[in-house]
PDB file of N, CA and C in Angstrom:
ATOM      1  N   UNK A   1    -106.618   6.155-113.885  1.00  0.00           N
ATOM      2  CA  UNK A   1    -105.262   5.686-114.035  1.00  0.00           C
ATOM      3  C   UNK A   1    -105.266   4.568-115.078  1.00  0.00           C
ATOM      4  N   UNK A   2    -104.466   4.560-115.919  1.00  0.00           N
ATOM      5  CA  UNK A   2    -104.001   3.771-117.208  1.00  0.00           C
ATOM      6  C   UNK A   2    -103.092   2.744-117.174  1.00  0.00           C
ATOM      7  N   UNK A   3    -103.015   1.847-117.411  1.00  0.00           N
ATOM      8  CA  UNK A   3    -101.533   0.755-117.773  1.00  0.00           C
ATOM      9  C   UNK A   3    -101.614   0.264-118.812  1.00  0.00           C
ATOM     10  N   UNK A   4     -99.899   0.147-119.380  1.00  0.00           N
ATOM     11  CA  UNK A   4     -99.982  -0.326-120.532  1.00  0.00           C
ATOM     12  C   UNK A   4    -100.596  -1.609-121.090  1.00  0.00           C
ATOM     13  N   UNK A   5    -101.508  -2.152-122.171  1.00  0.00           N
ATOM     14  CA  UNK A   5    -102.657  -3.111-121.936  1.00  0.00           C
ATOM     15  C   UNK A   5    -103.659  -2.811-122.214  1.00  0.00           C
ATOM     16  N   UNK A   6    -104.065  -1.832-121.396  1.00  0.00           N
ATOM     17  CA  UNK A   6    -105.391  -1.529-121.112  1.00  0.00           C
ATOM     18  C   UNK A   6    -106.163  -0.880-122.187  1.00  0.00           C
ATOM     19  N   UNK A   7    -107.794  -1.540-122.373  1.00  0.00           N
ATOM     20  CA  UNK A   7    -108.706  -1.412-123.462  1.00  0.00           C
ATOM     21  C   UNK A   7    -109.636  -0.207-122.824  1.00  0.00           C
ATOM     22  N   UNK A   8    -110.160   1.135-123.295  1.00  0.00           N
ATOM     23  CA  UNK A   8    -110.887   1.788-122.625  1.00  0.00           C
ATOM     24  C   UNK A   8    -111.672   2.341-123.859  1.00  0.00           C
ATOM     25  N   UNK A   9    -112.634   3.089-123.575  1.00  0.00           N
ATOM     26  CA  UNK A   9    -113.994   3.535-124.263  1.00  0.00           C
ATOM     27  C   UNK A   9    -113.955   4.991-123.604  1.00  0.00           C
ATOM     28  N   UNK A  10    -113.625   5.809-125.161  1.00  0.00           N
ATOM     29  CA  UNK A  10    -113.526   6.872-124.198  1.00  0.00           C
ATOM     30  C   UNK A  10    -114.810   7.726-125.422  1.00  0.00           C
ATOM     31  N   UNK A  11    -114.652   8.791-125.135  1.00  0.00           N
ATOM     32  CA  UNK A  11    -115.412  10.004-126.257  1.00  0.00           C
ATOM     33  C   UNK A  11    -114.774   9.721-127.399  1.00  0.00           C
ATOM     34  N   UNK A  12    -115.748   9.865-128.464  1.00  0.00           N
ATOM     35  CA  UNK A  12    -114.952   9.890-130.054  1.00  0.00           C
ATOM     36  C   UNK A  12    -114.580  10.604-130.433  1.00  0.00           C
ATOM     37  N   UNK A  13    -113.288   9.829-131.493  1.00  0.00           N
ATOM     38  CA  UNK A  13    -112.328  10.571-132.080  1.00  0.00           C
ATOM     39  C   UNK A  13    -112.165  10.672-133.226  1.00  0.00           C
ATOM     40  N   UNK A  14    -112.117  11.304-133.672  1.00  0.00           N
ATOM     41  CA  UNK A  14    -112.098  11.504-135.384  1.00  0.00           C
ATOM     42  C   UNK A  14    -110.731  10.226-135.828  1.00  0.00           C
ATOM     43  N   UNK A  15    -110.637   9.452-135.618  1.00  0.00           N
ATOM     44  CA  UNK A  15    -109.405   8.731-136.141  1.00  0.00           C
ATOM     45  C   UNK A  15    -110.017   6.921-136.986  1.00  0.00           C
ATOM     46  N   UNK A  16    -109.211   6.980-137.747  1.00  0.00           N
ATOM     47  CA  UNK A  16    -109.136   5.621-138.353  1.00  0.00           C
ATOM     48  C   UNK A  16    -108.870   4.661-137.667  1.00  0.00           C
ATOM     49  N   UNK A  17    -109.276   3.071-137.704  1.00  0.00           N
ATOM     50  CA  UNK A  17    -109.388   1.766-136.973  1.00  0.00           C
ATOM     51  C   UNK A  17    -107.611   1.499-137.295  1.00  0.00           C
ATOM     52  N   UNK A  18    -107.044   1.542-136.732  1.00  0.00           N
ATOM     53  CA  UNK A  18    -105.400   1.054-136.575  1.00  0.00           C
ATOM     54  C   UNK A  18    -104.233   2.147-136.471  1.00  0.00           C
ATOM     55  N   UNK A  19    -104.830   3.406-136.140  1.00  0.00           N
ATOM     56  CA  UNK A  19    -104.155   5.022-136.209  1.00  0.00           C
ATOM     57  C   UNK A  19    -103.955   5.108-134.542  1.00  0.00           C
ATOM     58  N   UNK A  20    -103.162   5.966-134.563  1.00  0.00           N
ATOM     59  CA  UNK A  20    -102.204   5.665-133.096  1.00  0.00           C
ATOM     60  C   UNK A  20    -102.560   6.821-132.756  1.00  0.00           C
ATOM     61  N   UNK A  21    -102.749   7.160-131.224  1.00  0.00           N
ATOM     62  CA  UNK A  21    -103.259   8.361-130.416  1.00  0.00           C
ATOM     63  C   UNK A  21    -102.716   8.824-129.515  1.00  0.00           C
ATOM     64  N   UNK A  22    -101.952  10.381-129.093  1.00  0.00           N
ATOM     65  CA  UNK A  22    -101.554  10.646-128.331  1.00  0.00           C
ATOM     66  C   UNK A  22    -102.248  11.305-127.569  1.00  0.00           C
ATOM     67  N   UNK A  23    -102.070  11.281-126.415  1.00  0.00           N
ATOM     68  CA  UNK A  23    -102.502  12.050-125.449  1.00  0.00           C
ATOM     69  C   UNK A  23    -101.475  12.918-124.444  1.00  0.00           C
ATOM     70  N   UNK A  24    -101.469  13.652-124.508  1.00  0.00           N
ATOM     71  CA  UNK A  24    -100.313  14.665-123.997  1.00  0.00           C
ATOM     72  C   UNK A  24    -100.555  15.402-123.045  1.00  0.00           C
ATOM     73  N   UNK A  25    -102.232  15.282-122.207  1.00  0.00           N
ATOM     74  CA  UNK A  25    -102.178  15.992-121.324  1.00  0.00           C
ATOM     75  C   UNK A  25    -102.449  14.918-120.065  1.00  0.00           C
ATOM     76  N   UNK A  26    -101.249  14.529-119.456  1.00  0.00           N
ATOM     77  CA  UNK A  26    -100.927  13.978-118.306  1.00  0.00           C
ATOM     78  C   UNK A  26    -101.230  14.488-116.803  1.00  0.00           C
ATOM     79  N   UNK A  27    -101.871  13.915-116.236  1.00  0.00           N
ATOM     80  CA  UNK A  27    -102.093  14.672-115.099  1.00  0.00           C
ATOM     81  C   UNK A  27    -101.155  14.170-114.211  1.00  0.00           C
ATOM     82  N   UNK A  28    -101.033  12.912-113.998  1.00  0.00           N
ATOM     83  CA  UNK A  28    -100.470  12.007-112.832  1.00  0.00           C
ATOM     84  C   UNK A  28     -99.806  11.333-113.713  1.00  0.00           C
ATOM     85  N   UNK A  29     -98.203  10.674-112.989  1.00  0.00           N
ATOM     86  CA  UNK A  29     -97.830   9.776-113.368  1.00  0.00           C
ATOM     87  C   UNK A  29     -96.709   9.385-112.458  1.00  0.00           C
ATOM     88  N   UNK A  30     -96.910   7.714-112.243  1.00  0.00           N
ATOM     89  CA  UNK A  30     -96.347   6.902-111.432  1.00  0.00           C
ATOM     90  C   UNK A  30     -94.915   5.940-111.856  1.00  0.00           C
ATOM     91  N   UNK A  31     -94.502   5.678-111.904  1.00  0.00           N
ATOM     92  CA  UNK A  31     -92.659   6.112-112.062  1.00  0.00           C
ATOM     93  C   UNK A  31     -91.745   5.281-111.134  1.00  0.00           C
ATOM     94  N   UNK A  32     -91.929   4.229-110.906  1.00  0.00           N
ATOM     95  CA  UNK A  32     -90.799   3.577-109.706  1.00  0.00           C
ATOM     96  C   UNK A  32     -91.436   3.485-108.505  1.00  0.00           C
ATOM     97  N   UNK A  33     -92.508   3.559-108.586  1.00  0.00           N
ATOM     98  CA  UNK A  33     -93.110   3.315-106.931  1.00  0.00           C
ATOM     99  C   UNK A  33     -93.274   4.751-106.844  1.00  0.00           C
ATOM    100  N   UNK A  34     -92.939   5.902-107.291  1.00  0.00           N
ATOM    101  CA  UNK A  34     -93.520   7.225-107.287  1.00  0.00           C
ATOM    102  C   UNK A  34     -94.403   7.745-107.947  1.00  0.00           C
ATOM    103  N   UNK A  35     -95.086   8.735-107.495  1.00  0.00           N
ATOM    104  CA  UNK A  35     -95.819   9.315-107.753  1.00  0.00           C
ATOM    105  C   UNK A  35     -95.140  11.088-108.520  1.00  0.00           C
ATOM    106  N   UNK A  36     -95.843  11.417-109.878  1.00  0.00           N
ATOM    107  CA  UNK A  36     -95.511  12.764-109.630  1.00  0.00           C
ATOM    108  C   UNK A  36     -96.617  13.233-110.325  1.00  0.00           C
ATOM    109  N   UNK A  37     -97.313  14.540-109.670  1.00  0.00           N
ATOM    110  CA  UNK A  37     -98.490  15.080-109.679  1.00  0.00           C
ATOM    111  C   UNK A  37     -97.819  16.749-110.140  1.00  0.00           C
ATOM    112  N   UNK A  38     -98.398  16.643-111.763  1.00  0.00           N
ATOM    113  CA  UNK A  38     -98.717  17.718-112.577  1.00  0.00           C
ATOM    114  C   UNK A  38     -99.060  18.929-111.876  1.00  0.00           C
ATOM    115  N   UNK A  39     -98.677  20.322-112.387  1.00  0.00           N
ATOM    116  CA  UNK A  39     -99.148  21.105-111.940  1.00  0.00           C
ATOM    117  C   UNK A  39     -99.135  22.455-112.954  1.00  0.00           C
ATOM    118  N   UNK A  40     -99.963  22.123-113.864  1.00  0.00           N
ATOM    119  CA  UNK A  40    -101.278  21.480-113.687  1.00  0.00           C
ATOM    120  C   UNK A  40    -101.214  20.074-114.567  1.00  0.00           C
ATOM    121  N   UNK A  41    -100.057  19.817-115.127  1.00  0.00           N
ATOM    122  CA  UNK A  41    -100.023  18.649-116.019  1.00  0.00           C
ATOM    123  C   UNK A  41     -98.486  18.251-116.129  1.00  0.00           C
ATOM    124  N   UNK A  42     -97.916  16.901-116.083  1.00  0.00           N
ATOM    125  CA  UNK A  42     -96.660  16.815-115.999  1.00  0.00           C
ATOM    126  C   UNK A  42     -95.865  16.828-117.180  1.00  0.00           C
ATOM    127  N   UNK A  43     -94.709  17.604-117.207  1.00  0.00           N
ATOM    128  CA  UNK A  43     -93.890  18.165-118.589  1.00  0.00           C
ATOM    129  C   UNK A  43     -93.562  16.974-118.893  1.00  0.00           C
ATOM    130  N   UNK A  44     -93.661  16.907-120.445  1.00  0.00           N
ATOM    131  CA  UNK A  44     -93.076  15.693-120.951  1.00  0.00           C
ATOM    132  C   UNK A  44     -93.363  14.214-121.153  1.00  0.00           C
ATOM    133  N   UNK A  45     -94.706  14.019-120.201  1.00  0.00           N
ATOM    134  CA  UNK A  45     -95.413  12.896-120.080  1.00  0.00           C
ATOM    135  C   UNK A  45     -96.361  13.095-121.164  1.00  0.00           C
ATOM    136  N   UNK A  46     -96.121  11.819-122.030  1.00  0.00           N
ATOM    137  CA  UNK A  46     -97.772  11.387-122.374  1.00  0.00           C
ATOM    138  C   UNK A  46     -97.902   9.977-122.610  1.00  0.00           C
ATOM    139  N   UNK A  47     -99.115   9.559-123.238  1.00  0.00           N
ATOM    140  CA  UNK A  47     -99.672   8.513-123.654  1.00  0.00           C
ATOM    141  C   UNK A  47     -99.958   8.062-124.501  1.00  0.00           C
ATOM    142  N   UNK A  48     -99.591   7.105-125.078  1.00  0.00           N
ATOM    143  CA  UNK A  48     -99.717   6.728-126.468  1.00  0.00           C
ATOM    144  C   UNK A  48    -100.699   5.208-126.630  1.00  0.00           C
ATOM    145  N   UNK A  49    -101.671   5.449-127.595  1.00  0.00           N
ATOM    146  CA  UNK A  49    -102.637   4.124-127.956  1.00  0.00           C
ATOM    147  C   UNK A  49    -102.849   4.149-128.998  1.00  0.00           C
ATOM    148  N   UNK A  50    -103.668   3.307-129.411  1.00  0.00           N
ATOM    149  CA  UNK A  50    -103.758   2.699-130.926  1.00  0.00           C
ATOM    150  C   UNK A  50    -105.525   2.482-131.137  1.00  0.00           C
ATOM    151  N   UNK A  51    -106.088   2.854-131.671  1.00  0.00           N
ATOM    152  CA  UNK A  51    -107.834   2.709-131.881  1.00  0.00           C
ATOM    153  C   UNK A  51    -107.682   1.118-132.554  1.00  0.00           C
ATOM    154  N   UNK A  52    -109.092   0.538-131.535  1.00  0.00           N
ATOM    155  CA  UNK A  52    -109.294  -0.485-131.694  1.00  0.00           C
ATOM    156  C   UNK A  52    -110.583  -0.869-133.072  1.00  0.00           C
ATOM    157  N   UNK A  53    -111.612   0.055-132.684  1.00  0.00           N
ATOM    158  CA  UNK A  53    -112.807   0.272-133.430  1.00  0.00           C
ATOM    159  C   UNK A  53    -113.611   1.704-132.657  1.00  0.00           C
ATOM    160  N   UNK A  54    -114.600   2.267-133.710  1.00  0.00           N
ATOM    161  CA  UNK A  54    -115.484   3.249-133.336  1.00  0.00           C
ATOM    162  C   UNK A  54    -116.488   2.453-133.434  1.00  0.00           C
ATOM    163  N   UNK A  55    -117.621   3.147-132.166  1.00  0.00           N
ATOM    164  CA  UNK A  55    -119.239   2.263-132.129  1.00  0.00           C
ATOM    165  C   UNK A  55    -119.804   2.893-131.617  1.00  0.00           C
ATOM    166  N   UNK A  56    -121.271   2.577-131.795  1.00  0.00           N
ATOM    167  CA  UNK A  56    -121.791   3.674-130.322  1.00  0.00           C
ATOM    168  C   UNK A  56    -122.833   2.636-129.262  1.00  0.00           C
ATOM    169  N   UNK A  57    -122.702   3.227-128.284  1.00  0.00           N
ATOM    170  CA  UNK A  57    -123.542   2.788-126.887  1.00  0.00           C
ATOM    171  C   UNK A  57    -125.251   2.497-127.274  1.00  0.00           C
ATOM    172  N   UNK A  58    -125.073   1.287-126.610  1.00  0.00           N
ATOM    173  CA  UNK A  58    -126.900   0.932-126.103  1.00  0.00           C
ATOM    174  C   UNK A  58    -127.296   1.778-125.888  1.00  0.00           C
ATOM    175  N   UNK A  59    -128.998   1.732-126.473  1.00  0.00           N
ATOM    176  CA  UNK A  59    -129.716   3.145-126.337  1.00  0.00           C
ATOM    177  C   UNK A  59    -130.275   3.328-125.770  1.00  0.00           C
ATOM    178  N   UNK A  60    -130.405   4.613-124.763  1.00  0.00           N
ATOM    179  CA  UNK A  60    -131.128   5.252-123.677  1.00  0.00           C
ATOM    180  C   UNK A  60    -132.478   5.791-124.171  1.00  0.00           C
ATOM    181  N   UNK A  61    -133.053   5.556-123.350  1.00  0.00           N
ATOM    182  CA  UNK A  61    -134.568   6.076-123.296  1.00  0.00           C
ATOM    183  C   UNK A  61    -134.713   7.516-122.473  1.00  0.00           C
ATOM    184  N   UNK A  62    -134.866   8.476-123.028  1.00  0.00           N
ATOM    185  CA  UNK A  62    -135.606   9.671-122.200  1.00  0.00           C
ATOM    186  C   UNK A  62    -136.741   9.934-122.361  1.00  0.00           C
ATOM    187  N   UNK A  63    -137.711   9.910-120.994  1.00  0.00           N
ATOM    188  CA  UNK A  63    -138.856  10.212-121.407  1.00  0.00           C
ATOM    189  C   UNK A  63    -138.934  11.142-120.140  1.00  0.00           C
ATOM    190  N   UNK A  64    -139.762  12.459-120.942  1.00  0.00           N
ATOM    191  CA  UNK A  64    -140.543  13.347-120.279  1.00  0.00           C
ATOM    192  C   UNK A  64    -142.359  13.185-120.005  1.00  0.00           C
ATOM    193  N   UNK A  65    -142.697  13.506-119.084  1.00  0.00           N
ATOM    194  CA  UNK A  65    -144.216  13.315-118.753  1.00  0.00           C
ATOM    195  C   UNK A  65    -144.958  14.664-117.370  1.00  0.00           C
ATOM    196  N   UNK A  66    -145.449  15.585-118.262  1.00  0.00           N
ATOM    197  CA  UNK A  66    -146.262  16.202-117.249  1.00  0.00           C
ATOM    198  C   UNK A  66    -148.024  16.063-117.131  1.00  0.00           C
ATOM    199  N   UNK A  67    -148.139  15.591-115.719  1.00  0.00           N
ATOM    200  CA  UNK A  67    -149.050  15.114-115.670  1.00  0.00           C
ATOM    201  C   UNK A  67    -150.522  15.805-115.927  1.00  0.00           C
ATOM    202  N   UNK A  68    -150.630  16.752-115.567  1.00  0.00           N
ATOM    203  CA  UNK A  68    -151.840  17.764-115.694  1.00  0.00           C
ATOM    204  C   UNK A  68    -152.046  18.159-116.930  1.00  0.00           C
ATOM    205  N   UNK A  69    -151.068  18.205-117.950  1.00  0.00           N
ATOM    206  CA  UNK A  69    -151.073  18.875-119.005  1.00  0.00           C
ATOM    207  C   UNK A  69    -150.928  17.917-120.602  1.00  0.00           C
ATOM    208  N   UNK A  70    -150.904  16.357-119.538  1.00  0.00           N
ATOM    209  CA  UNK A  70    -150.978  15.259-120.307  1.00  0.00           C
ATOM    210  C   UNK A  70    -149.836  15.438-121.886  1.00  0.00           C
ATOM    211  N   UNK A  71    -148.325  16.050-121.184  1.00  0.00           N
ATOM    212  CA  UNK A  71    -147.139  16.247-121.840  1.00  0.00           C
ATOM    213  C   UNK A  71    -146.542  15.230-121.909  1.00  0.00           C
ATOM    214  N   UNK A  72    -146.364  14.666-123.597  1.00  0.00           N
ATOM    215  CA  UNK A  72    -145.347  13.424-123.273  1.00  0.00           C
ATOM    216  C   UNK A  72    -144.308  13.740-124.374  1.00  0.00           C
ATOM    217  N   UNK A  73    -142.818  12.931-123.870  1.00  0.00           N
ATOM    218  CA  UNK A  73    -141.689  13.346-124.973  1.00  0.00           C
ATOM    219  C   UNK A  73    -140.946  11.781-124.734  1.00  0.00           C
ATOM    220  N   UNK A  74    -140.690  11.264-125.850  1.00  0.00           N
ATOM    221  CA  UNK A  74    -139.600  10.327-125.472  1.00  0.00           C
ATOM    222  C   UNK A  74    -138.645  10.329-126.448  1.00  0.00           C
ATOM    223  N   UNK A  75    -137.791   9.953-126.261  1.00  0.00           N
ATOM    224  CA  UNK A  75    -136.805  10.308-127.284  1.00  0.00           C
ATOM    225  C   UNK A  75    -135.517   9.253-126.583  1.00  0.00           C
ATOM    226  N   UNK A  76    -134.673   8.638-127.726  1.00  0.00           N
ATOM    227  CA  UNK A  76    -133.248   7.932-127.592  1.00  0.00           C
ATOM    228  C   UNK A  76    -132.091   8.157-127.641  1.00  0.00           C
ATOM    229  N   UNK A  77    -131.233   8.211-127.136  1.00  0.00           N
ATOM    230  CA  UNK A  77    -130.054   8.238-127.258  1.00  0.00           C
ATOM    231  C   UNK A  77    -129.101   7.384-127.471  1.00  0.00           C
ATOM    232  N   UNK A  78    -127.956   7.490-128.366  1.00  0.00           N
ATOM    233  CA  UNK A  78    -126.978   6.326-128.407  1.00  0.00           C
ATOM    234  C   UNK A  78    -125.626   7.099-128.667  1.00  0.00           C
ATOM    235  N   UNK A  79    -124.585   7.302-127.502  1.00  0.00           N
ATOM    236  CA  UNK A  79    -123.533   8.171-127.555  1.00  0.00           C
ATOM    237  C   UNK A  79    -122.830   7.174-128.022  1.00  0.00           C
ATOM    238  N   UNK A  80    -121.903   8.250-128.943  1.00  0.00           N
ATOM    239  CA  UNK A  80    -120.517   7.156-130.174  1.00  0.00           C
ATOM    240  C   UNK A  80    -119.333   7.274-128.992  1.00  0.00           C
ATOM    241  N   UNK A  81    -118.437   6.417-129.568  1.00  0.00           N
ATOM    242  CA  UNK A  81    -117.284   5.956-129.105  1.00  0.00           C
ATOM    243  C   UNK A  81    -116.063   5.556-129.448  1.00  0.00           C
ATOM    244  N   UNK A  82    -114.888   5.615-129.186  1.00  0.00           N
ATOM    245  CA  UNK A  82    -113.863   4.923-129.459  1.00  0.00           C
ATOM    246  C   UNK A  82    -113.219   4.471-128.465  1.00  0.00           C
ATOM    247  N   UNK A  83    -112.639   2.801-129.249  1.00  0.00           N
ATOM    248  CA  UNK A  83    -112.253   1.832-127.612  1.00  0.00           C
ATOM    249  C   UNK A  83    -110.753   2.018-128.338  1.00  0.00           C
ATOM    250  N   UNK A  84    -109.978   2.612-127.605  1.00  0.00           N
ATOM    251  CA  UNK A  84    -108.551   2.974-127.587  1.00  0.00           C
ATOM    252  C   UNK A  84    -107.662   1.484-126.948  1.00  0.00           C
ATOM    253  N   UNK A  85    -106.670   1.055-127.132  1.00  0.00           N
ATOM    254  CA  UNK A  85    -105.819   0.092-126.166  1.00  0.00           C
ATOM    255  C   UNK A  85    -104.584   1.134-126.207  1.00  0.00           C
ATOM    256  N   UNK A  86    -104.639   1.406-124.673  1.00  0.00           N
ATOM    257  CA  UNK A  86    -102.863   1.651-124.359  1.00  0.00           C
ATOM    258  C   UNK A  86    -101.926   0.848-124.679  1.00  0.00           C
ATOM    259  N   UNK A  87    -100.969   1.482-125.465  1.00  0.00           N
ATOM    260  CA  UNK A  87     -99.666   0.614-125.742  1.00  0.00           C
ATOM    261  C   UNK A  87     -98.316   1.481-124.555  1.00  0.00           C
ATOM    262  N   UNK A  88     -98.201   2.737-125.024  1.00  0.00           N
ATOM    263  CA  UNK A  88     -96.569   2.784-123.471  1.00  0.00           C
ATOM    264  C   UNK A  88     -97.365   4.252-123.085  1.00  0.00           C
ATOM    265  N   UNK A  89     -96.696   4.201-122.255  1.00  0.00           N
ATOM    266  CA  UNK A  89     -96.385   5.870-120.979  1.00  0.00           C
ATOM    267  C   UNK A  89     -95.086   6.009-121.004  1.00  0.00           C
ATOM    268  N   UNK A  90     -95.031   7.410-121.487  1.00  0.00           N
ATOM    269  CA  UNK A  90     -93.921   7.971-121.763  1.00  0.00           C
ATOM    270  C   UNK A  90     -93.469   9.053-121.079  1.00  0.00           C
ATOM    271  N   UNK A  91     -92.361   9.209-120.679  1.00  0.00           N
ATOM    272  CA  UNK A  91     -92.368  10.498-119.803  1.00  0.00           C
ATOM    273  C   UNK A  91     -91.075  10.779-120.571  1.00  0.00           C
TER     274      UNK A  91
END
């Protein structure tokens, strides 16, 4: 669940640092103290934000090791990102 404000890190997006983002597939949305639940997504609702910056995540270590066969693998990971800020919910 989202409010307007709010800074999040989601999967990256092909978009430029100050380019505005919709999101149009609404699942839930709360409305006056109500609730109304999509089915499978609510008509007419979406979400609109603005990209803050793209980056990517601290890097993970994977390491493989089998012991008998004296198998070793390590390898890093660093998944990219974009930190979106919600600006309105629109229905």
């Amino acid at each position: 669940m989202v409010s307007p404000g709010q800074k999040l890190k989601i999967e990256k997006l092909e978009k430029e640092v100050g380019d505005e983002v919709n999101f149009s597939e609404v699942l839930l949305l709360e409305k006056q103290k109500k609730l109304e639940i999509g089915d499978p997504l609510v008509k007419g609702a979406k979400v609109v934000g603005k990209v803050l910056s793209q980056g990517r995540a601290d890097k993970l270590i994977v390491f493989k090791f089998k012991a008998k066969t004296r198998r070793r693998v390590k390898k890093g990971h660093r998944q990219a990102f974009t930190e979106v800020e919600i600006k309105t919910i629109e229905n």
